[in-house]
PDB file of N, CA and C in Angstrom:
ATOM      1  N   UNK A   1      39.570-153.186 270.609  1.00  0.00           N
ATOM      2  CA  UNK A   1      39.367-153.683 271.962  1.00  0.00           C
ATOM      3  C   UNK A   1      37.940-153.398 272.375  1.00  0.00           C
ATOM      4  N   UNK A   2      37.351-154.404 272.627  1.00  0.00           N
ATOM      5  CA  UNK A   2      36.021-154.511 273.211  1.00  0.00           C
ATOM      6  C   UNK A   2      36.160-153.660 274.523  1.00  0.00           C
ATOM      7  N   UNK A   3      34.953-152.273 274.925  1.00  0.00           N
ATOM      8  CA  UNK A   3      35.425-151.861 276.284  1.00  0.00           C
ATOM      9  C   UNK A   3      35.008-153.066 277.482  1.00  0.00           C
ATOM     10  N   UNK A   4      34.353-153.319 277.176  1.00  0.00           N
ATOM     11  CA  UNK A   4      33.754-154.899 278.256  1.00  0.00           C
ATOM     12  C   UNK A   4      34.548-156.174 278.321  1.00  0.00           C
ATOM     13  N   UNK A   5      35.728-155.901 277.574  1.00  0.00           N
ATOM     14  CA  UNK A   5      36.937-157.125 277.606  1.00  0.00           C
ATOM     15  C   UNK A   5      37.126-157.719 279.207  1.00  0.00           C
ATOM     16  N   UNK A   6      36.940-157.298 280.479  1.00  0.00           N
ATOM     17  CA  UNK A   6      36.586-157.849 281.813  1.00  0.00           C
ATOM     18  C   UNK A   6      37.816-158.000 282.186  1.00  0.00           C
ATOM     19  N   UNK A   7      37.364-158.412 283.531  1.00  0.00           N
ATOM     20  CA  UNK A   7      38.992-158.250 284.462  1.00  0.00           C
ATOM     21  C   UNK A   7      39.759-159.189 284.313  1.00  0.00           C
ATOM     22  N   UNK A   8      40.993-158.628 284.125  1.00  0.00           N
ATOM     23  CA  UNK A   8      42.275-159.463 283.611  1.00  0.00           C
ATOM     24  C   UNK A   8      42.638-160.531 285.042  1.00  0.00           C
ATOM     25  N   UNK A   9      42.921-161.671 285.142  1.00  0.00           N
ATOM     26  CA  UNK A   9      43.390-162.265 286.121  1.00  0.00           C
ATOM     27  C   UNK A   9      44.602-162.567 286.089  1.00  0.00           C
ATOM     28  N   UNK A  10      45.292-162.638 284.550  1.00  0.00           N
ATOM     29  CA  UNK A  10      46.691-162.971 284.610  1.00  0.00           C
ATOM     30  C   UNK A  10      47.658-162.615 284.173  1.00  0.00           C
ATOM     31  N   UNK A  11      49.009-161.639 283.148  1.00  0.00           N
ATOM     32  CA  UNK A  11      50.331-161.839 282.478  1.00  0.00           C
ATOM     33  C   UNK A  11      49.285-161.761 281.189  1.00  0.00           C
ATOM     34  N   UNK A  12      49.192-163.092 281.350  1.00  0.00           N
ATOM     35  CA  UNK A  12      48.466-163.280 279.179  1.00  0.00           C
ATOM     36  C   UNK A  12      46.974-162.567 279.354  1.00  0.00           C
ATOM     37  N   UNK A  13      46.623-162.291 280.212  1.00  0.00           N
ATOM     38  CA  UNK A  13      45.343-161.562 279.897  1.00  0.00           C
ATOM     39  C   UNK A  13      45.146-160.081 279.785  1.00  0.00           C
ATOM     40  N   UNK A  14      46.131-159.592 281.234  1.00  0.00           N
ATOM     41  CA  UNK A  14      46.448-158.189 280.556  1.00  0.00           C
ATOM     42  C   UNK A  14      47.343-157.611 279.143  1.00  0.00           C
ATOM     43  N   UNK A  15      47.622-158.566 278.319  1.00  0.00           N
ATOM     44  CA  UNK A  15      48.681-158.329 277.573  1.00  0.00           C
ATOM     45  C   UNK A  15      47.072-157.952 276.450  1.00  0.00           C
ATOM     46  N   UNK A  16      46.163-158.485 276.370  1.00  0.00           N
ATOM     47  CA  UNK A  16      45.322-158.448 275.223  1.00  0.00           C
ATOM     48  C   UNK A  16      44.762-156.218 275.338  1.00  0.00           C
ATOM     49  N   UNK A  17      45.125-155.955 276.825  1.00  0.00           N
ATOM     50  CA  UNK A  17      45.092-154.183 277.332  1.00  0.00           C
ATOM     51  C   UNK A  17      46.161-153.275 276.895  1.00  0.00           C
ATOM     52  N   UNK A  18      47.107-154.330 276.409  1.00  0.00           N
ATOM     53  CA  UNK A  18      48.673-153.366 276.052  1.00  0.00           C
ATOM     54  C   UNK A  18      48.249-152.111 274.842  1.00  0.00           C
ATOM     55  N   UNK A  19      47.371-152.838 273.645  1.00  0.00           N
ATOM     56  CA  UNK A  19      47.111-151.744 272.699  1.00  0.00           C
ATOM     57  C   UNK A  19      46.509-150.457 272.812  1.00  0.00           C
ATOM     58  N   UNK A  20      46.037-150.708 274.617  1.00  0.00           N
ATOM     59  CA  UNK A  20      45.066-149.334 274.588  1.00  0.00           C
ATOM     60  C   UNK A  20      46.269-147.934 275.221  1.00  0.00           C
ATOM     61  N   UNK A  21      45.972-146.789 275.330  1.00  0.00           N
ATOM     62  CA  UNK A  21      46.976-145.751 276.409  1.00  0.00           C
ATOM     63  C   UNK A  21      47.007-146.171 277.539  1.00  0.00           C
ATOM     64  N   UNK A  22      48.164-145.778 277.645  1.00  0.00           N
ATOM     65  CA  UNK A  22      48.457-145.881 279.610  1.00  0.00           C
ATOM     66  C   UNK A  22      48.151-145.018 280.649  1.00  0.00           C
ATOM     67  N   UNK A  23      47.603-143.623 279.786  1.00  0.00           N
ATOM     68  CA  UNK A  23      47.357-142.569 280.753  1.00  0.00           C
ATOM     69  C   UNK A  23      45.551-141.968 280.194  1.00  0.00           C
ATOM     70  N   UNK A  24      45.355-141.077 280.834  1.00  0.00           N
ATOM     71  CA  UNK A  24      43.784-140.658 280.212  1.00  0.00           C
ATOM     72  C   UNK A  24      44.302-139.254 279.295  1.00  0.00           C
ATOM     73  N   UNK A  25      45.017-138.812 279.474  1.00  0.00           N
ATOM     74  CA  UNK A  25      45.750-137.549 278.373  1.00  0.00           C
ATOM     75  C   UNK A  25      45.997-138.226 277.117  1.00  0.00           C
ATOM     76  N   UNK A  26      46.704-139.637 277.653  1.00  0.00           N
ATOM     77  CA  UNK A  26      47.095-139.734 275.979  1.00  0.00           C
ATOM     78  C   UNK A  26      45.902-140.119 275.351  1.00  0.00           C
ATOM     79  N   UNK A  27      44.928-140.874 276.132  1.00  0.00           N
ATOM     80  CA  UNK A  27      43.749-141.628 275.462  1.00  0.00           C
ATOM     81  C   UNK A  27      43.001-140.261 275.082  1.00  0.00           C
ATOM     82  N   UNK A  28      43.183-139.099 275.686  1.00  0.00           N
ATOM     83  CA  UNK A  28      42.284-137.794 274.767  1.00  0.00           C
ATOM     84  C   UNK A  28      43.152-137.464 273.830  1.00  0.00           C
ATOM     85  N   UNK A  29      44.261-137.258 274.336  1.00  0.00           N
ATOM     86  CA  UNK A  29      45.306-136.945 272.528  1.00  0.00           C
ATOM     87  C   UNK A  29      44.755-137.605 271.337  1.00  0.00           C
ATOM     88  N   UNK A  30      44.829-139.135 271.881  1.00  0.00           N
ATOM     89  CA  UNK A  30      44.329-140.172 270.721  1.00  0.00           C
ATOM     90  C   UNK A  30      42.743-140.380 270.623  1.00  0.00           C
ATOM     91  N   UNK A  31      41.920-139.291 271.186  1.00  0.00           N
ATOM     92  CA  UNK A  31      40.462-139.695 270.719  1.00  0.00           C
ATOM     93  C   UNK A  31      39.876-140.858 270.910  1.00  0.00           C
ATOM     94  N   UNK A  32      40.086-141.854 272.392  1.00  0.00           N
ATOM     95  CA  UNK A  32      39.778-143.153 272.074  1.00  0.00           C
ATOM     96  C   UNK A  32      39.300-142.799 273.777  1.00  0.00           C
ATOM     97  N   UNK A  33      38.460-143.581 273.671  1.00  0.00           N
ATOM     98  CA  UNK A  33      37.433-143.785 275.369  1.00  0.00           C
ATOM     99  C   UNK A  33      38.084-144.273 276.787  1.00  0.00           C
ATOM    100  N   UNK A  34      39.062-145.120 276.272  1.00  0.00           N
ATOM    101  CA  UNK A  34      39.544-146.267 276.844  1.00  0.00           C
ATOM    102  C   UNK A  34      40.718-146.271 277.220  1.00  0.00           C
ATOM    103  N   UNK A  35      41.579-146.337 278.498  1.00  0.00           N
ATOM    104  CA  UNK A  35      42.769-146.515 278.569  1.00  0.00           C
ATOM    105  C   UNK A  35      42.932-147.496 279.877  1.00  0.00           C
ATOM    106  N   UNK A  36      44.796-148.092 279.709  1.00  0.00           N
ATOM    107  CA  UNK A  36      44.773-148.936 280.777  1.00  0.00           C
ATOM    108  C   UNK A  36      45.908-148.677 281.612  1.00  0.00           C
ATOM    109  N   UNK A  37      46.037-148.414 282.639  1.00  0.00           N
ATOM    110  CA  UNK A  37      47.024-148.070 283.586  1.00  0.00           C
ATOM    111  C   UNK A  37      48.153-149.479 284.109  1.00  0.00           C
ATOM    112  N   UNK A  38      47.601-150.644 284.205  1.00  0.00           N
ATOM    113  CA  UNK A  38      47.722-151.872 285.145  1.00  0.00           C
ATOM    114  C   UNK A  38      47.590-151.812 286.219  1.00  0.00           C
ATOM    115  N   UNK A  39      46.977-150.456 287.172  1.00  0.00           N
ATOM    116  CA  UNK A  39      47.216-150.319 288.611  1.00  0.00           C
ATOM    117  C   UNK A  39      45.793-150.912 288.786  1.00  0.00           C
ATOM    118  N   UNK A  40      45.683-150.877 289.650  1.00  0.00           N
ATOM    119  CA  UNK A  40      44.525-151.589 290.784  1.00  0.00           C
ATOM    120  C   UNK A  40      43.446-149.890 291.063  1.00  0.00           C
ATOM    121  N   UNK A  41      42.191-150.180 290.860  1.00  0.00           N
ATOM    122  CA  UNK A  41      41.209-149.118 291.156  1.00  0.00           C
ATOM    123  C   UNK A  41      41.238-149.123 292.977  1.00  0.00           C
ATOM    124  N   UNK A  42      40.497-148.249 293.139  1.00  0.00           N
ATOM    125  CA  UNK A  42      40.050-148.297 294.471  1.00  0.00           C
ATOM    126  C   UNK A  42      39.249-149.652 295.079  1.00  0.00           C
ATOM    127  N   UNK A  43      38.994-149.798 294.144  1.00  0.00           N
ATOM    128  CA  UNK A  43      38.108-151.598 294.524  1.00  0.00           C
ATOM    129  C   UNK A  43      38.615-152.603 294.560  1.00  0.00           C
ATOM    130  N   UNK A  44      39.945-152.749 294.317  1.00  0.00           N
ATOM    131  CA  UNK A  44      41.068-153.388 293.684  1.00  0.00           C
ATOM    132  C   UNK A  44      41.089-154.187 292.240  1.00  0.00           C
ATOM    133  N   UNK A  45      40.334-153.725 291.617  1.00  0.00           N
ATOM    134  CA  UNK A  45      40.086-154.542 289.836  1.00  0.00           C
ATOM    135  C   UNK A  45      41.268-153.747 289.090  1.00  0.00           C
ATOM    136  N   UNK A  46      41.785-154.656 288.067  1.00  0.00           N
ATOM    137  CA  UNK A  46      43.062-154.375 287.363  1.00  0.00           C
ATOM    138  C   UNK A  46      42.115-154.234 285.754  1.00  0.00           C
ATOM    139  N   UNK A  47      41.563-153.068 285.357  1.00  0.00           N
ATOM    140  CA  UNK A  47      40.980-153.457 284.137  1.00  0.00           C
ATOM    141  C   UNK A  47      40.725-151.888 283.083  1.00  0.00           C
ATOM    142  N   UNK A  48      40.589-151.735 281.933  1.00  0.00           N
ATOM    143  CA  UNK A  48      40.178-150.663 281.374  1.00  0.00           C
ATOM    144  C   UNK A  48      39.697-149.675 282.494  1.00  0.00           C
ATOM    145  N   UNK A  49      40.128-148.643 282.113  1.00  0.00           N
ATOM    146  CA  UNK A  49      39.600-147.327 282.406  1.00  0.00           C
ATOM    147  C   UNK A  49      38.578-146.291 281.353  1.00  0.00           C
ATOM    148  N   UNK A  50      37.365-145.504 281.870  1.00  0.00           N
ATOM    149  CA  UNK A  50      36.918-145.057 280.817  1.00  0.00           C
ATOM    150  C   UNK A  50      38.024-143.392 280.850  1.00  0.00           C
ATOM    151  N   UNK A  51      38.043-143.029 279.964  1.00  0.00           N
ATOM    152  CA  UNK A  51      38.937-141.784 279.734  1.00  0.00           C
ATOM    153  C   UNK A  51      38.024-139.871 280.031  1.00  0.00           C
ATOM    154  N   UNK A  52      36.377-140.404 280.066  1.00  0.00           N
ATOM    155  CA  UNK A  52      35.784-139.258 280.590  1.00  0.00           C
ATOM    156  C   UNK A  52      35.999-139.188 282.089  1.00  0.00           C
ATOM    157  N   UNK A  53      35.696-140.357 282.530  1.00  0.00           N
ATOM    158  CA  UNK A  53      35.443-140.286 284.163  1.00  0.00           C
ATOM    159  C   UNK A  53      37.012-140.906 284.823  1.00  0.00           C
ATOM    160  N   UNK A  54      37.557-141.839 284.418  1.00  0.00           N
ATOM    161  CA  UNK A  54      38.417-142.626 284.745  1.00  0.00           C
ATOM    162  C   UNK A  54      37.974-144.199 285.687  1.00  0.00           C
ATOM    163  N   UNK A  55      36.562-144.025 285.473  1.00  0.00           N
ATOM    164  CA  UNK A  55      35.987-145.500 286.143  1.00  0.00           C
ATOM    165  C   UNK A  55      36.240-146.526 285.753  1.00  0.00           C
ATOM    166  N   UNK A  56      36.879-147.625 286.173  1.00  0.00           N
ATOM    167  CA  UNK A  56      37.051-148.940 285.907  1.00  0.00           C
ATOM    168  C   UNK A  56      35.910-149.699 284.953  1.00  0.00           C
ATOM    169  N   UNK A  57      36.305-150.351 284.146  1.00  0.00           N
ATOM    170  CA  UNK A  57      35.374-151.127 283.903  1.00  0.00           C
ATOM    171  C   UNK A  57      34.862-152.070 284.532  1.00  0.00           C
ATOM    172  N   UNK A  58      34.944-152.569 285.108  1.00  0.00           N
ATOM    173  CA  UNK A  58      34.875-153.766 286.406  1.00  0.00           C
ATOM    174  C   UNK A  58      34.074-153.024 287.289  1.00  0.00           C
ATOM    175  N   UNK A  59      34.285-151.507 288.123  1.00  0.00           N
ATOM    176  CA  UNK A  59      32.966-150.760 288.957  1.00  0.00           C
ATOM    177  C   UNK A  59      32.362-150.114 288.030  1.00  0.00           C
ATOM    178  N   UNK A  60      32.504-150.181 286.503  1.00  0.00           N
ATOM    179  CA  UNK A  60      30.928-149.780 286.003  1.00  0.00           C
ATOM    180  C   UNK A  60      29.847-150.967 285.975  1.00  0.00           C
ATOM    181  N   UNK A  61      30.518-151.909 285.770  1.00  0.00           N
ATOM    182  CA  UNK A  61      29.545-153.130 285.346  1.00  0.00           C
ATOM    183  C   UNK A  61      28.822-153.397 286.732  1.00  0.00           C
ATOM    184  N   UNK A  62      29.496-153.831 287.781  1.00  0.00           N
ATOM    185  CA  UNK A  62      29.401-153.933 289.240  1.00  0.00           C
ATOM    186  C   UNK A  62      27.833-152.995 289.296  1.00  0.00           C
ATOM    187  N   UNK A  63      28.596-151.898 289.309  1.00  0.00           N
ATOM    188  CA  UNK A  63      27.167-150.445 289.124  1.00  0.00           C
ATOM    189  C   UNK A  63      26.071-150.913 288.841  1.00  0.00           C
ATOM    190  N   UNK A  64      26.196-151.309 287.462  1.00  0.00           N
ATOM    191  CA  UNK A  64      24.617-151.597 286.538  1.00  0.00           C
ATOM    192  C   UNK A  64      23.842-152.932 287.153  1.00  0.00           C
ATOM    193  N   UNK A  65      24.814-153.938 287.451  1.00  0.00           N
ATOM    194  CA  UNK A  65      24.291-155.022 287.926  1.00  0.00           C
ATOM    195  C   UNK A  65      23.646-154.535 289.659  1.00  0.00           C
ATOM    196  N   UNK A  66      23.946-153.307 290.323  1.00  0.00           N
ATOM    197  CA  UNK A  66      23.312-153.151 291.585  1.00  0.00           C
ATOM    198  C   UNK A  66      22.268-152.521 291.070  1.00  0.00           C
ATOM    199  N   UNK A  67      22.288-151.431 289.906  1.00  0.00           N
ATOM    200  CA  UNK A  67      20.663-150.597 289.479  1.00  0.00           C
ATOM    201  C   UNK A  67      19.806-151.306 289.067  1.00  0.00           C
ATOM    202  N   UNK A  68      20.365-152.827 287.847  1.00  0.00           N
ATOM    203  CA  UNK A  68      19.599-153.255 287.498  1.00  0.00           C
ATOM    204  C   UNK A  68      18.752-154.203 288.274  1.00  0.00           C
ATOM    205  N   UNK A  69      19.158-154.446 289.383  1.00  0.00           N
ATOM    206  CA  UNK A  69      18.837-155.456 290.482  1.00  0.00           C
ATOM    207  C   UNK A  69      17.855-154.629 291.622  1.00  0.00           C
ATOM    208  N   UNK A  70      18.630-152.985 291.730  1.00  0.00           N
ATOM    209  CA  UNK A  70      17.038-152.206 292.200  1.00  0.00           C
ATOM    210  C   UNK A  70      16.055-152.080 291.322  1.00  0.00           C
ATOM    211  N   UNK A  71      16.165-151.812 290.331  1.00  0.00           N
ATOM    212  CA  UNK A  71      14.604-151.221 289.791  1.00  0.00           C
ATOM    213  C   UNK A  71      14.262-152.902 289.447  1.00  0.00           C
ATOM    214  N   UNK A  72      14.795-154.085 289.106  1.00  0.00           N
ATOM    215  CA  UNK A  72      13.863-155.592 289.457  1.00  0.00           C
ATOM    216  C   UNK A  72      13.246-155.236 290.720  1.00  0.00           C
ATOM    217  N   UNK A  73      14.148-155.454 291.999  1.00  0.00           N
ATOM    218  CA  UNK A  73      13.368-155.198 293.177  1.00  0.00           C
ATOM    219  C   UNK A  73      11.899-153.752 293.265  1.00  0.00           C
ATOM    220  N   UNK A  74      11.924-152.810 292.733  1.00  0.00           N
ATOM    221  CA  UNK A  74      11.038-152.017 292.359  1.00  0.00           C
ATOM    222  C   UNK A  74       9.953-152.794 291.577  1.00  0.00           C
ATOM    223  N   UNK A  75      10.276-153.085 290.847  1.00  0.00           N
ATOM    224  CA  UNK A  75       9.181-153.547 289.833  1.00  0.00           C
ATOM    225  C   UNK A  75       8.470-154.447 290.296  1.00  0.00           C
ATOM    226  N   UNK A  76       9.185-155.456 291.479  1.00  0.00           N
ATOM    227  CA  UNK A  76       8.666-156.801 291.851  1.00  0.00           C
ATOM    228  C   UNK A  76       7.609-155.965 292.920  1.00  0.00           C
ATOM    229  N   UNK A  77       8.061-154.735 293.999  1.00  0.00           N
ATOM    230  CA  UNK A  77       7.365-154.467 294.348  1.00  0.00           C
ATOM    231  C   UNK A  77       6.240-153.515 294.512  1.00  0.00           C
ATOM    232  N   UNK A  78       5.769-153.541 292.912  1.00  0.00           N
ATOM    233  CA  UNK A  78       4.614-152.438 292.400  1.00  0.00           C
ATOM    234  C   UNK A  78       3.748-153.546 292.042  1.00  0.00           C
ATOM    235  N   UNK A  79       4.122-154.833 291.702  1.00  0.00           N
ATOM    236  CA  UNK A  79       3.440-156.072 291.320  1.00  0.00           C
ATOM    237  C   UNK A  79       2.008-155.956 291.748  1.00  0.00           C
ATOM    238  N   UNK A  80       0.782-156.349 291.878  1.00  0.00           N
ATOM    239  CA  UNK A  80      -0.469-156.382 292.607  1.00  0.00           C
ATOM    240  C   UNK A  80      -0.256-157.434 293.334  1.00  0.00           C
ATOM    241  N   UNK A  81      -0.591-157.857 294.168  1.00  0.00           N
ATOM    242  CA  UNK A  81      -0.711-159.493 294.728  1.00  0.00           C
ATOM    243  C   UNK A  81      -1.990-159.933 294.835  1.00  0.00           C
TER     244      UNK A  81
END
């Protein structure tokens, strides 16, 4: 399972999440990063969990796309004009 497999919208899409754990204990029992609950995060995204932190995959990506969008805005404004 790709961890970036993205948010499930339907039945047949979460079914491709079934192979991962359902809890973050078992996903450390089993040595694997990744687990899937089916519940809804605080943000409401239905998607992988990481098993250090328990962050959604859906608010990590979210995340990177707001940092990577500050330090553009940074960069644009160190520019010379």
């Amino acid at each position: 399972m790709h961890p970036h497999a993205g948010f499930a919208r339907n039945a047949a899409e979460f079914a491709v999440f079934n192979d991962l754990p359902s809890t973050a204990e078992e996903a450390i029992a089993l040595g694997v990063c990744w687990y899937f609950t089916g519940e809804q995060c605080r943000n409401g995204h239905v998607s992988p969990r990481r098993t250090k932190n328990g962050e959604c995959t859906e608010c990590k990506r979210a995340r990177e796309r707001r940092r990577l969008a500050r330090r553009e805005k940074e960069q644009l404004n160190l520019m010379p004009t």
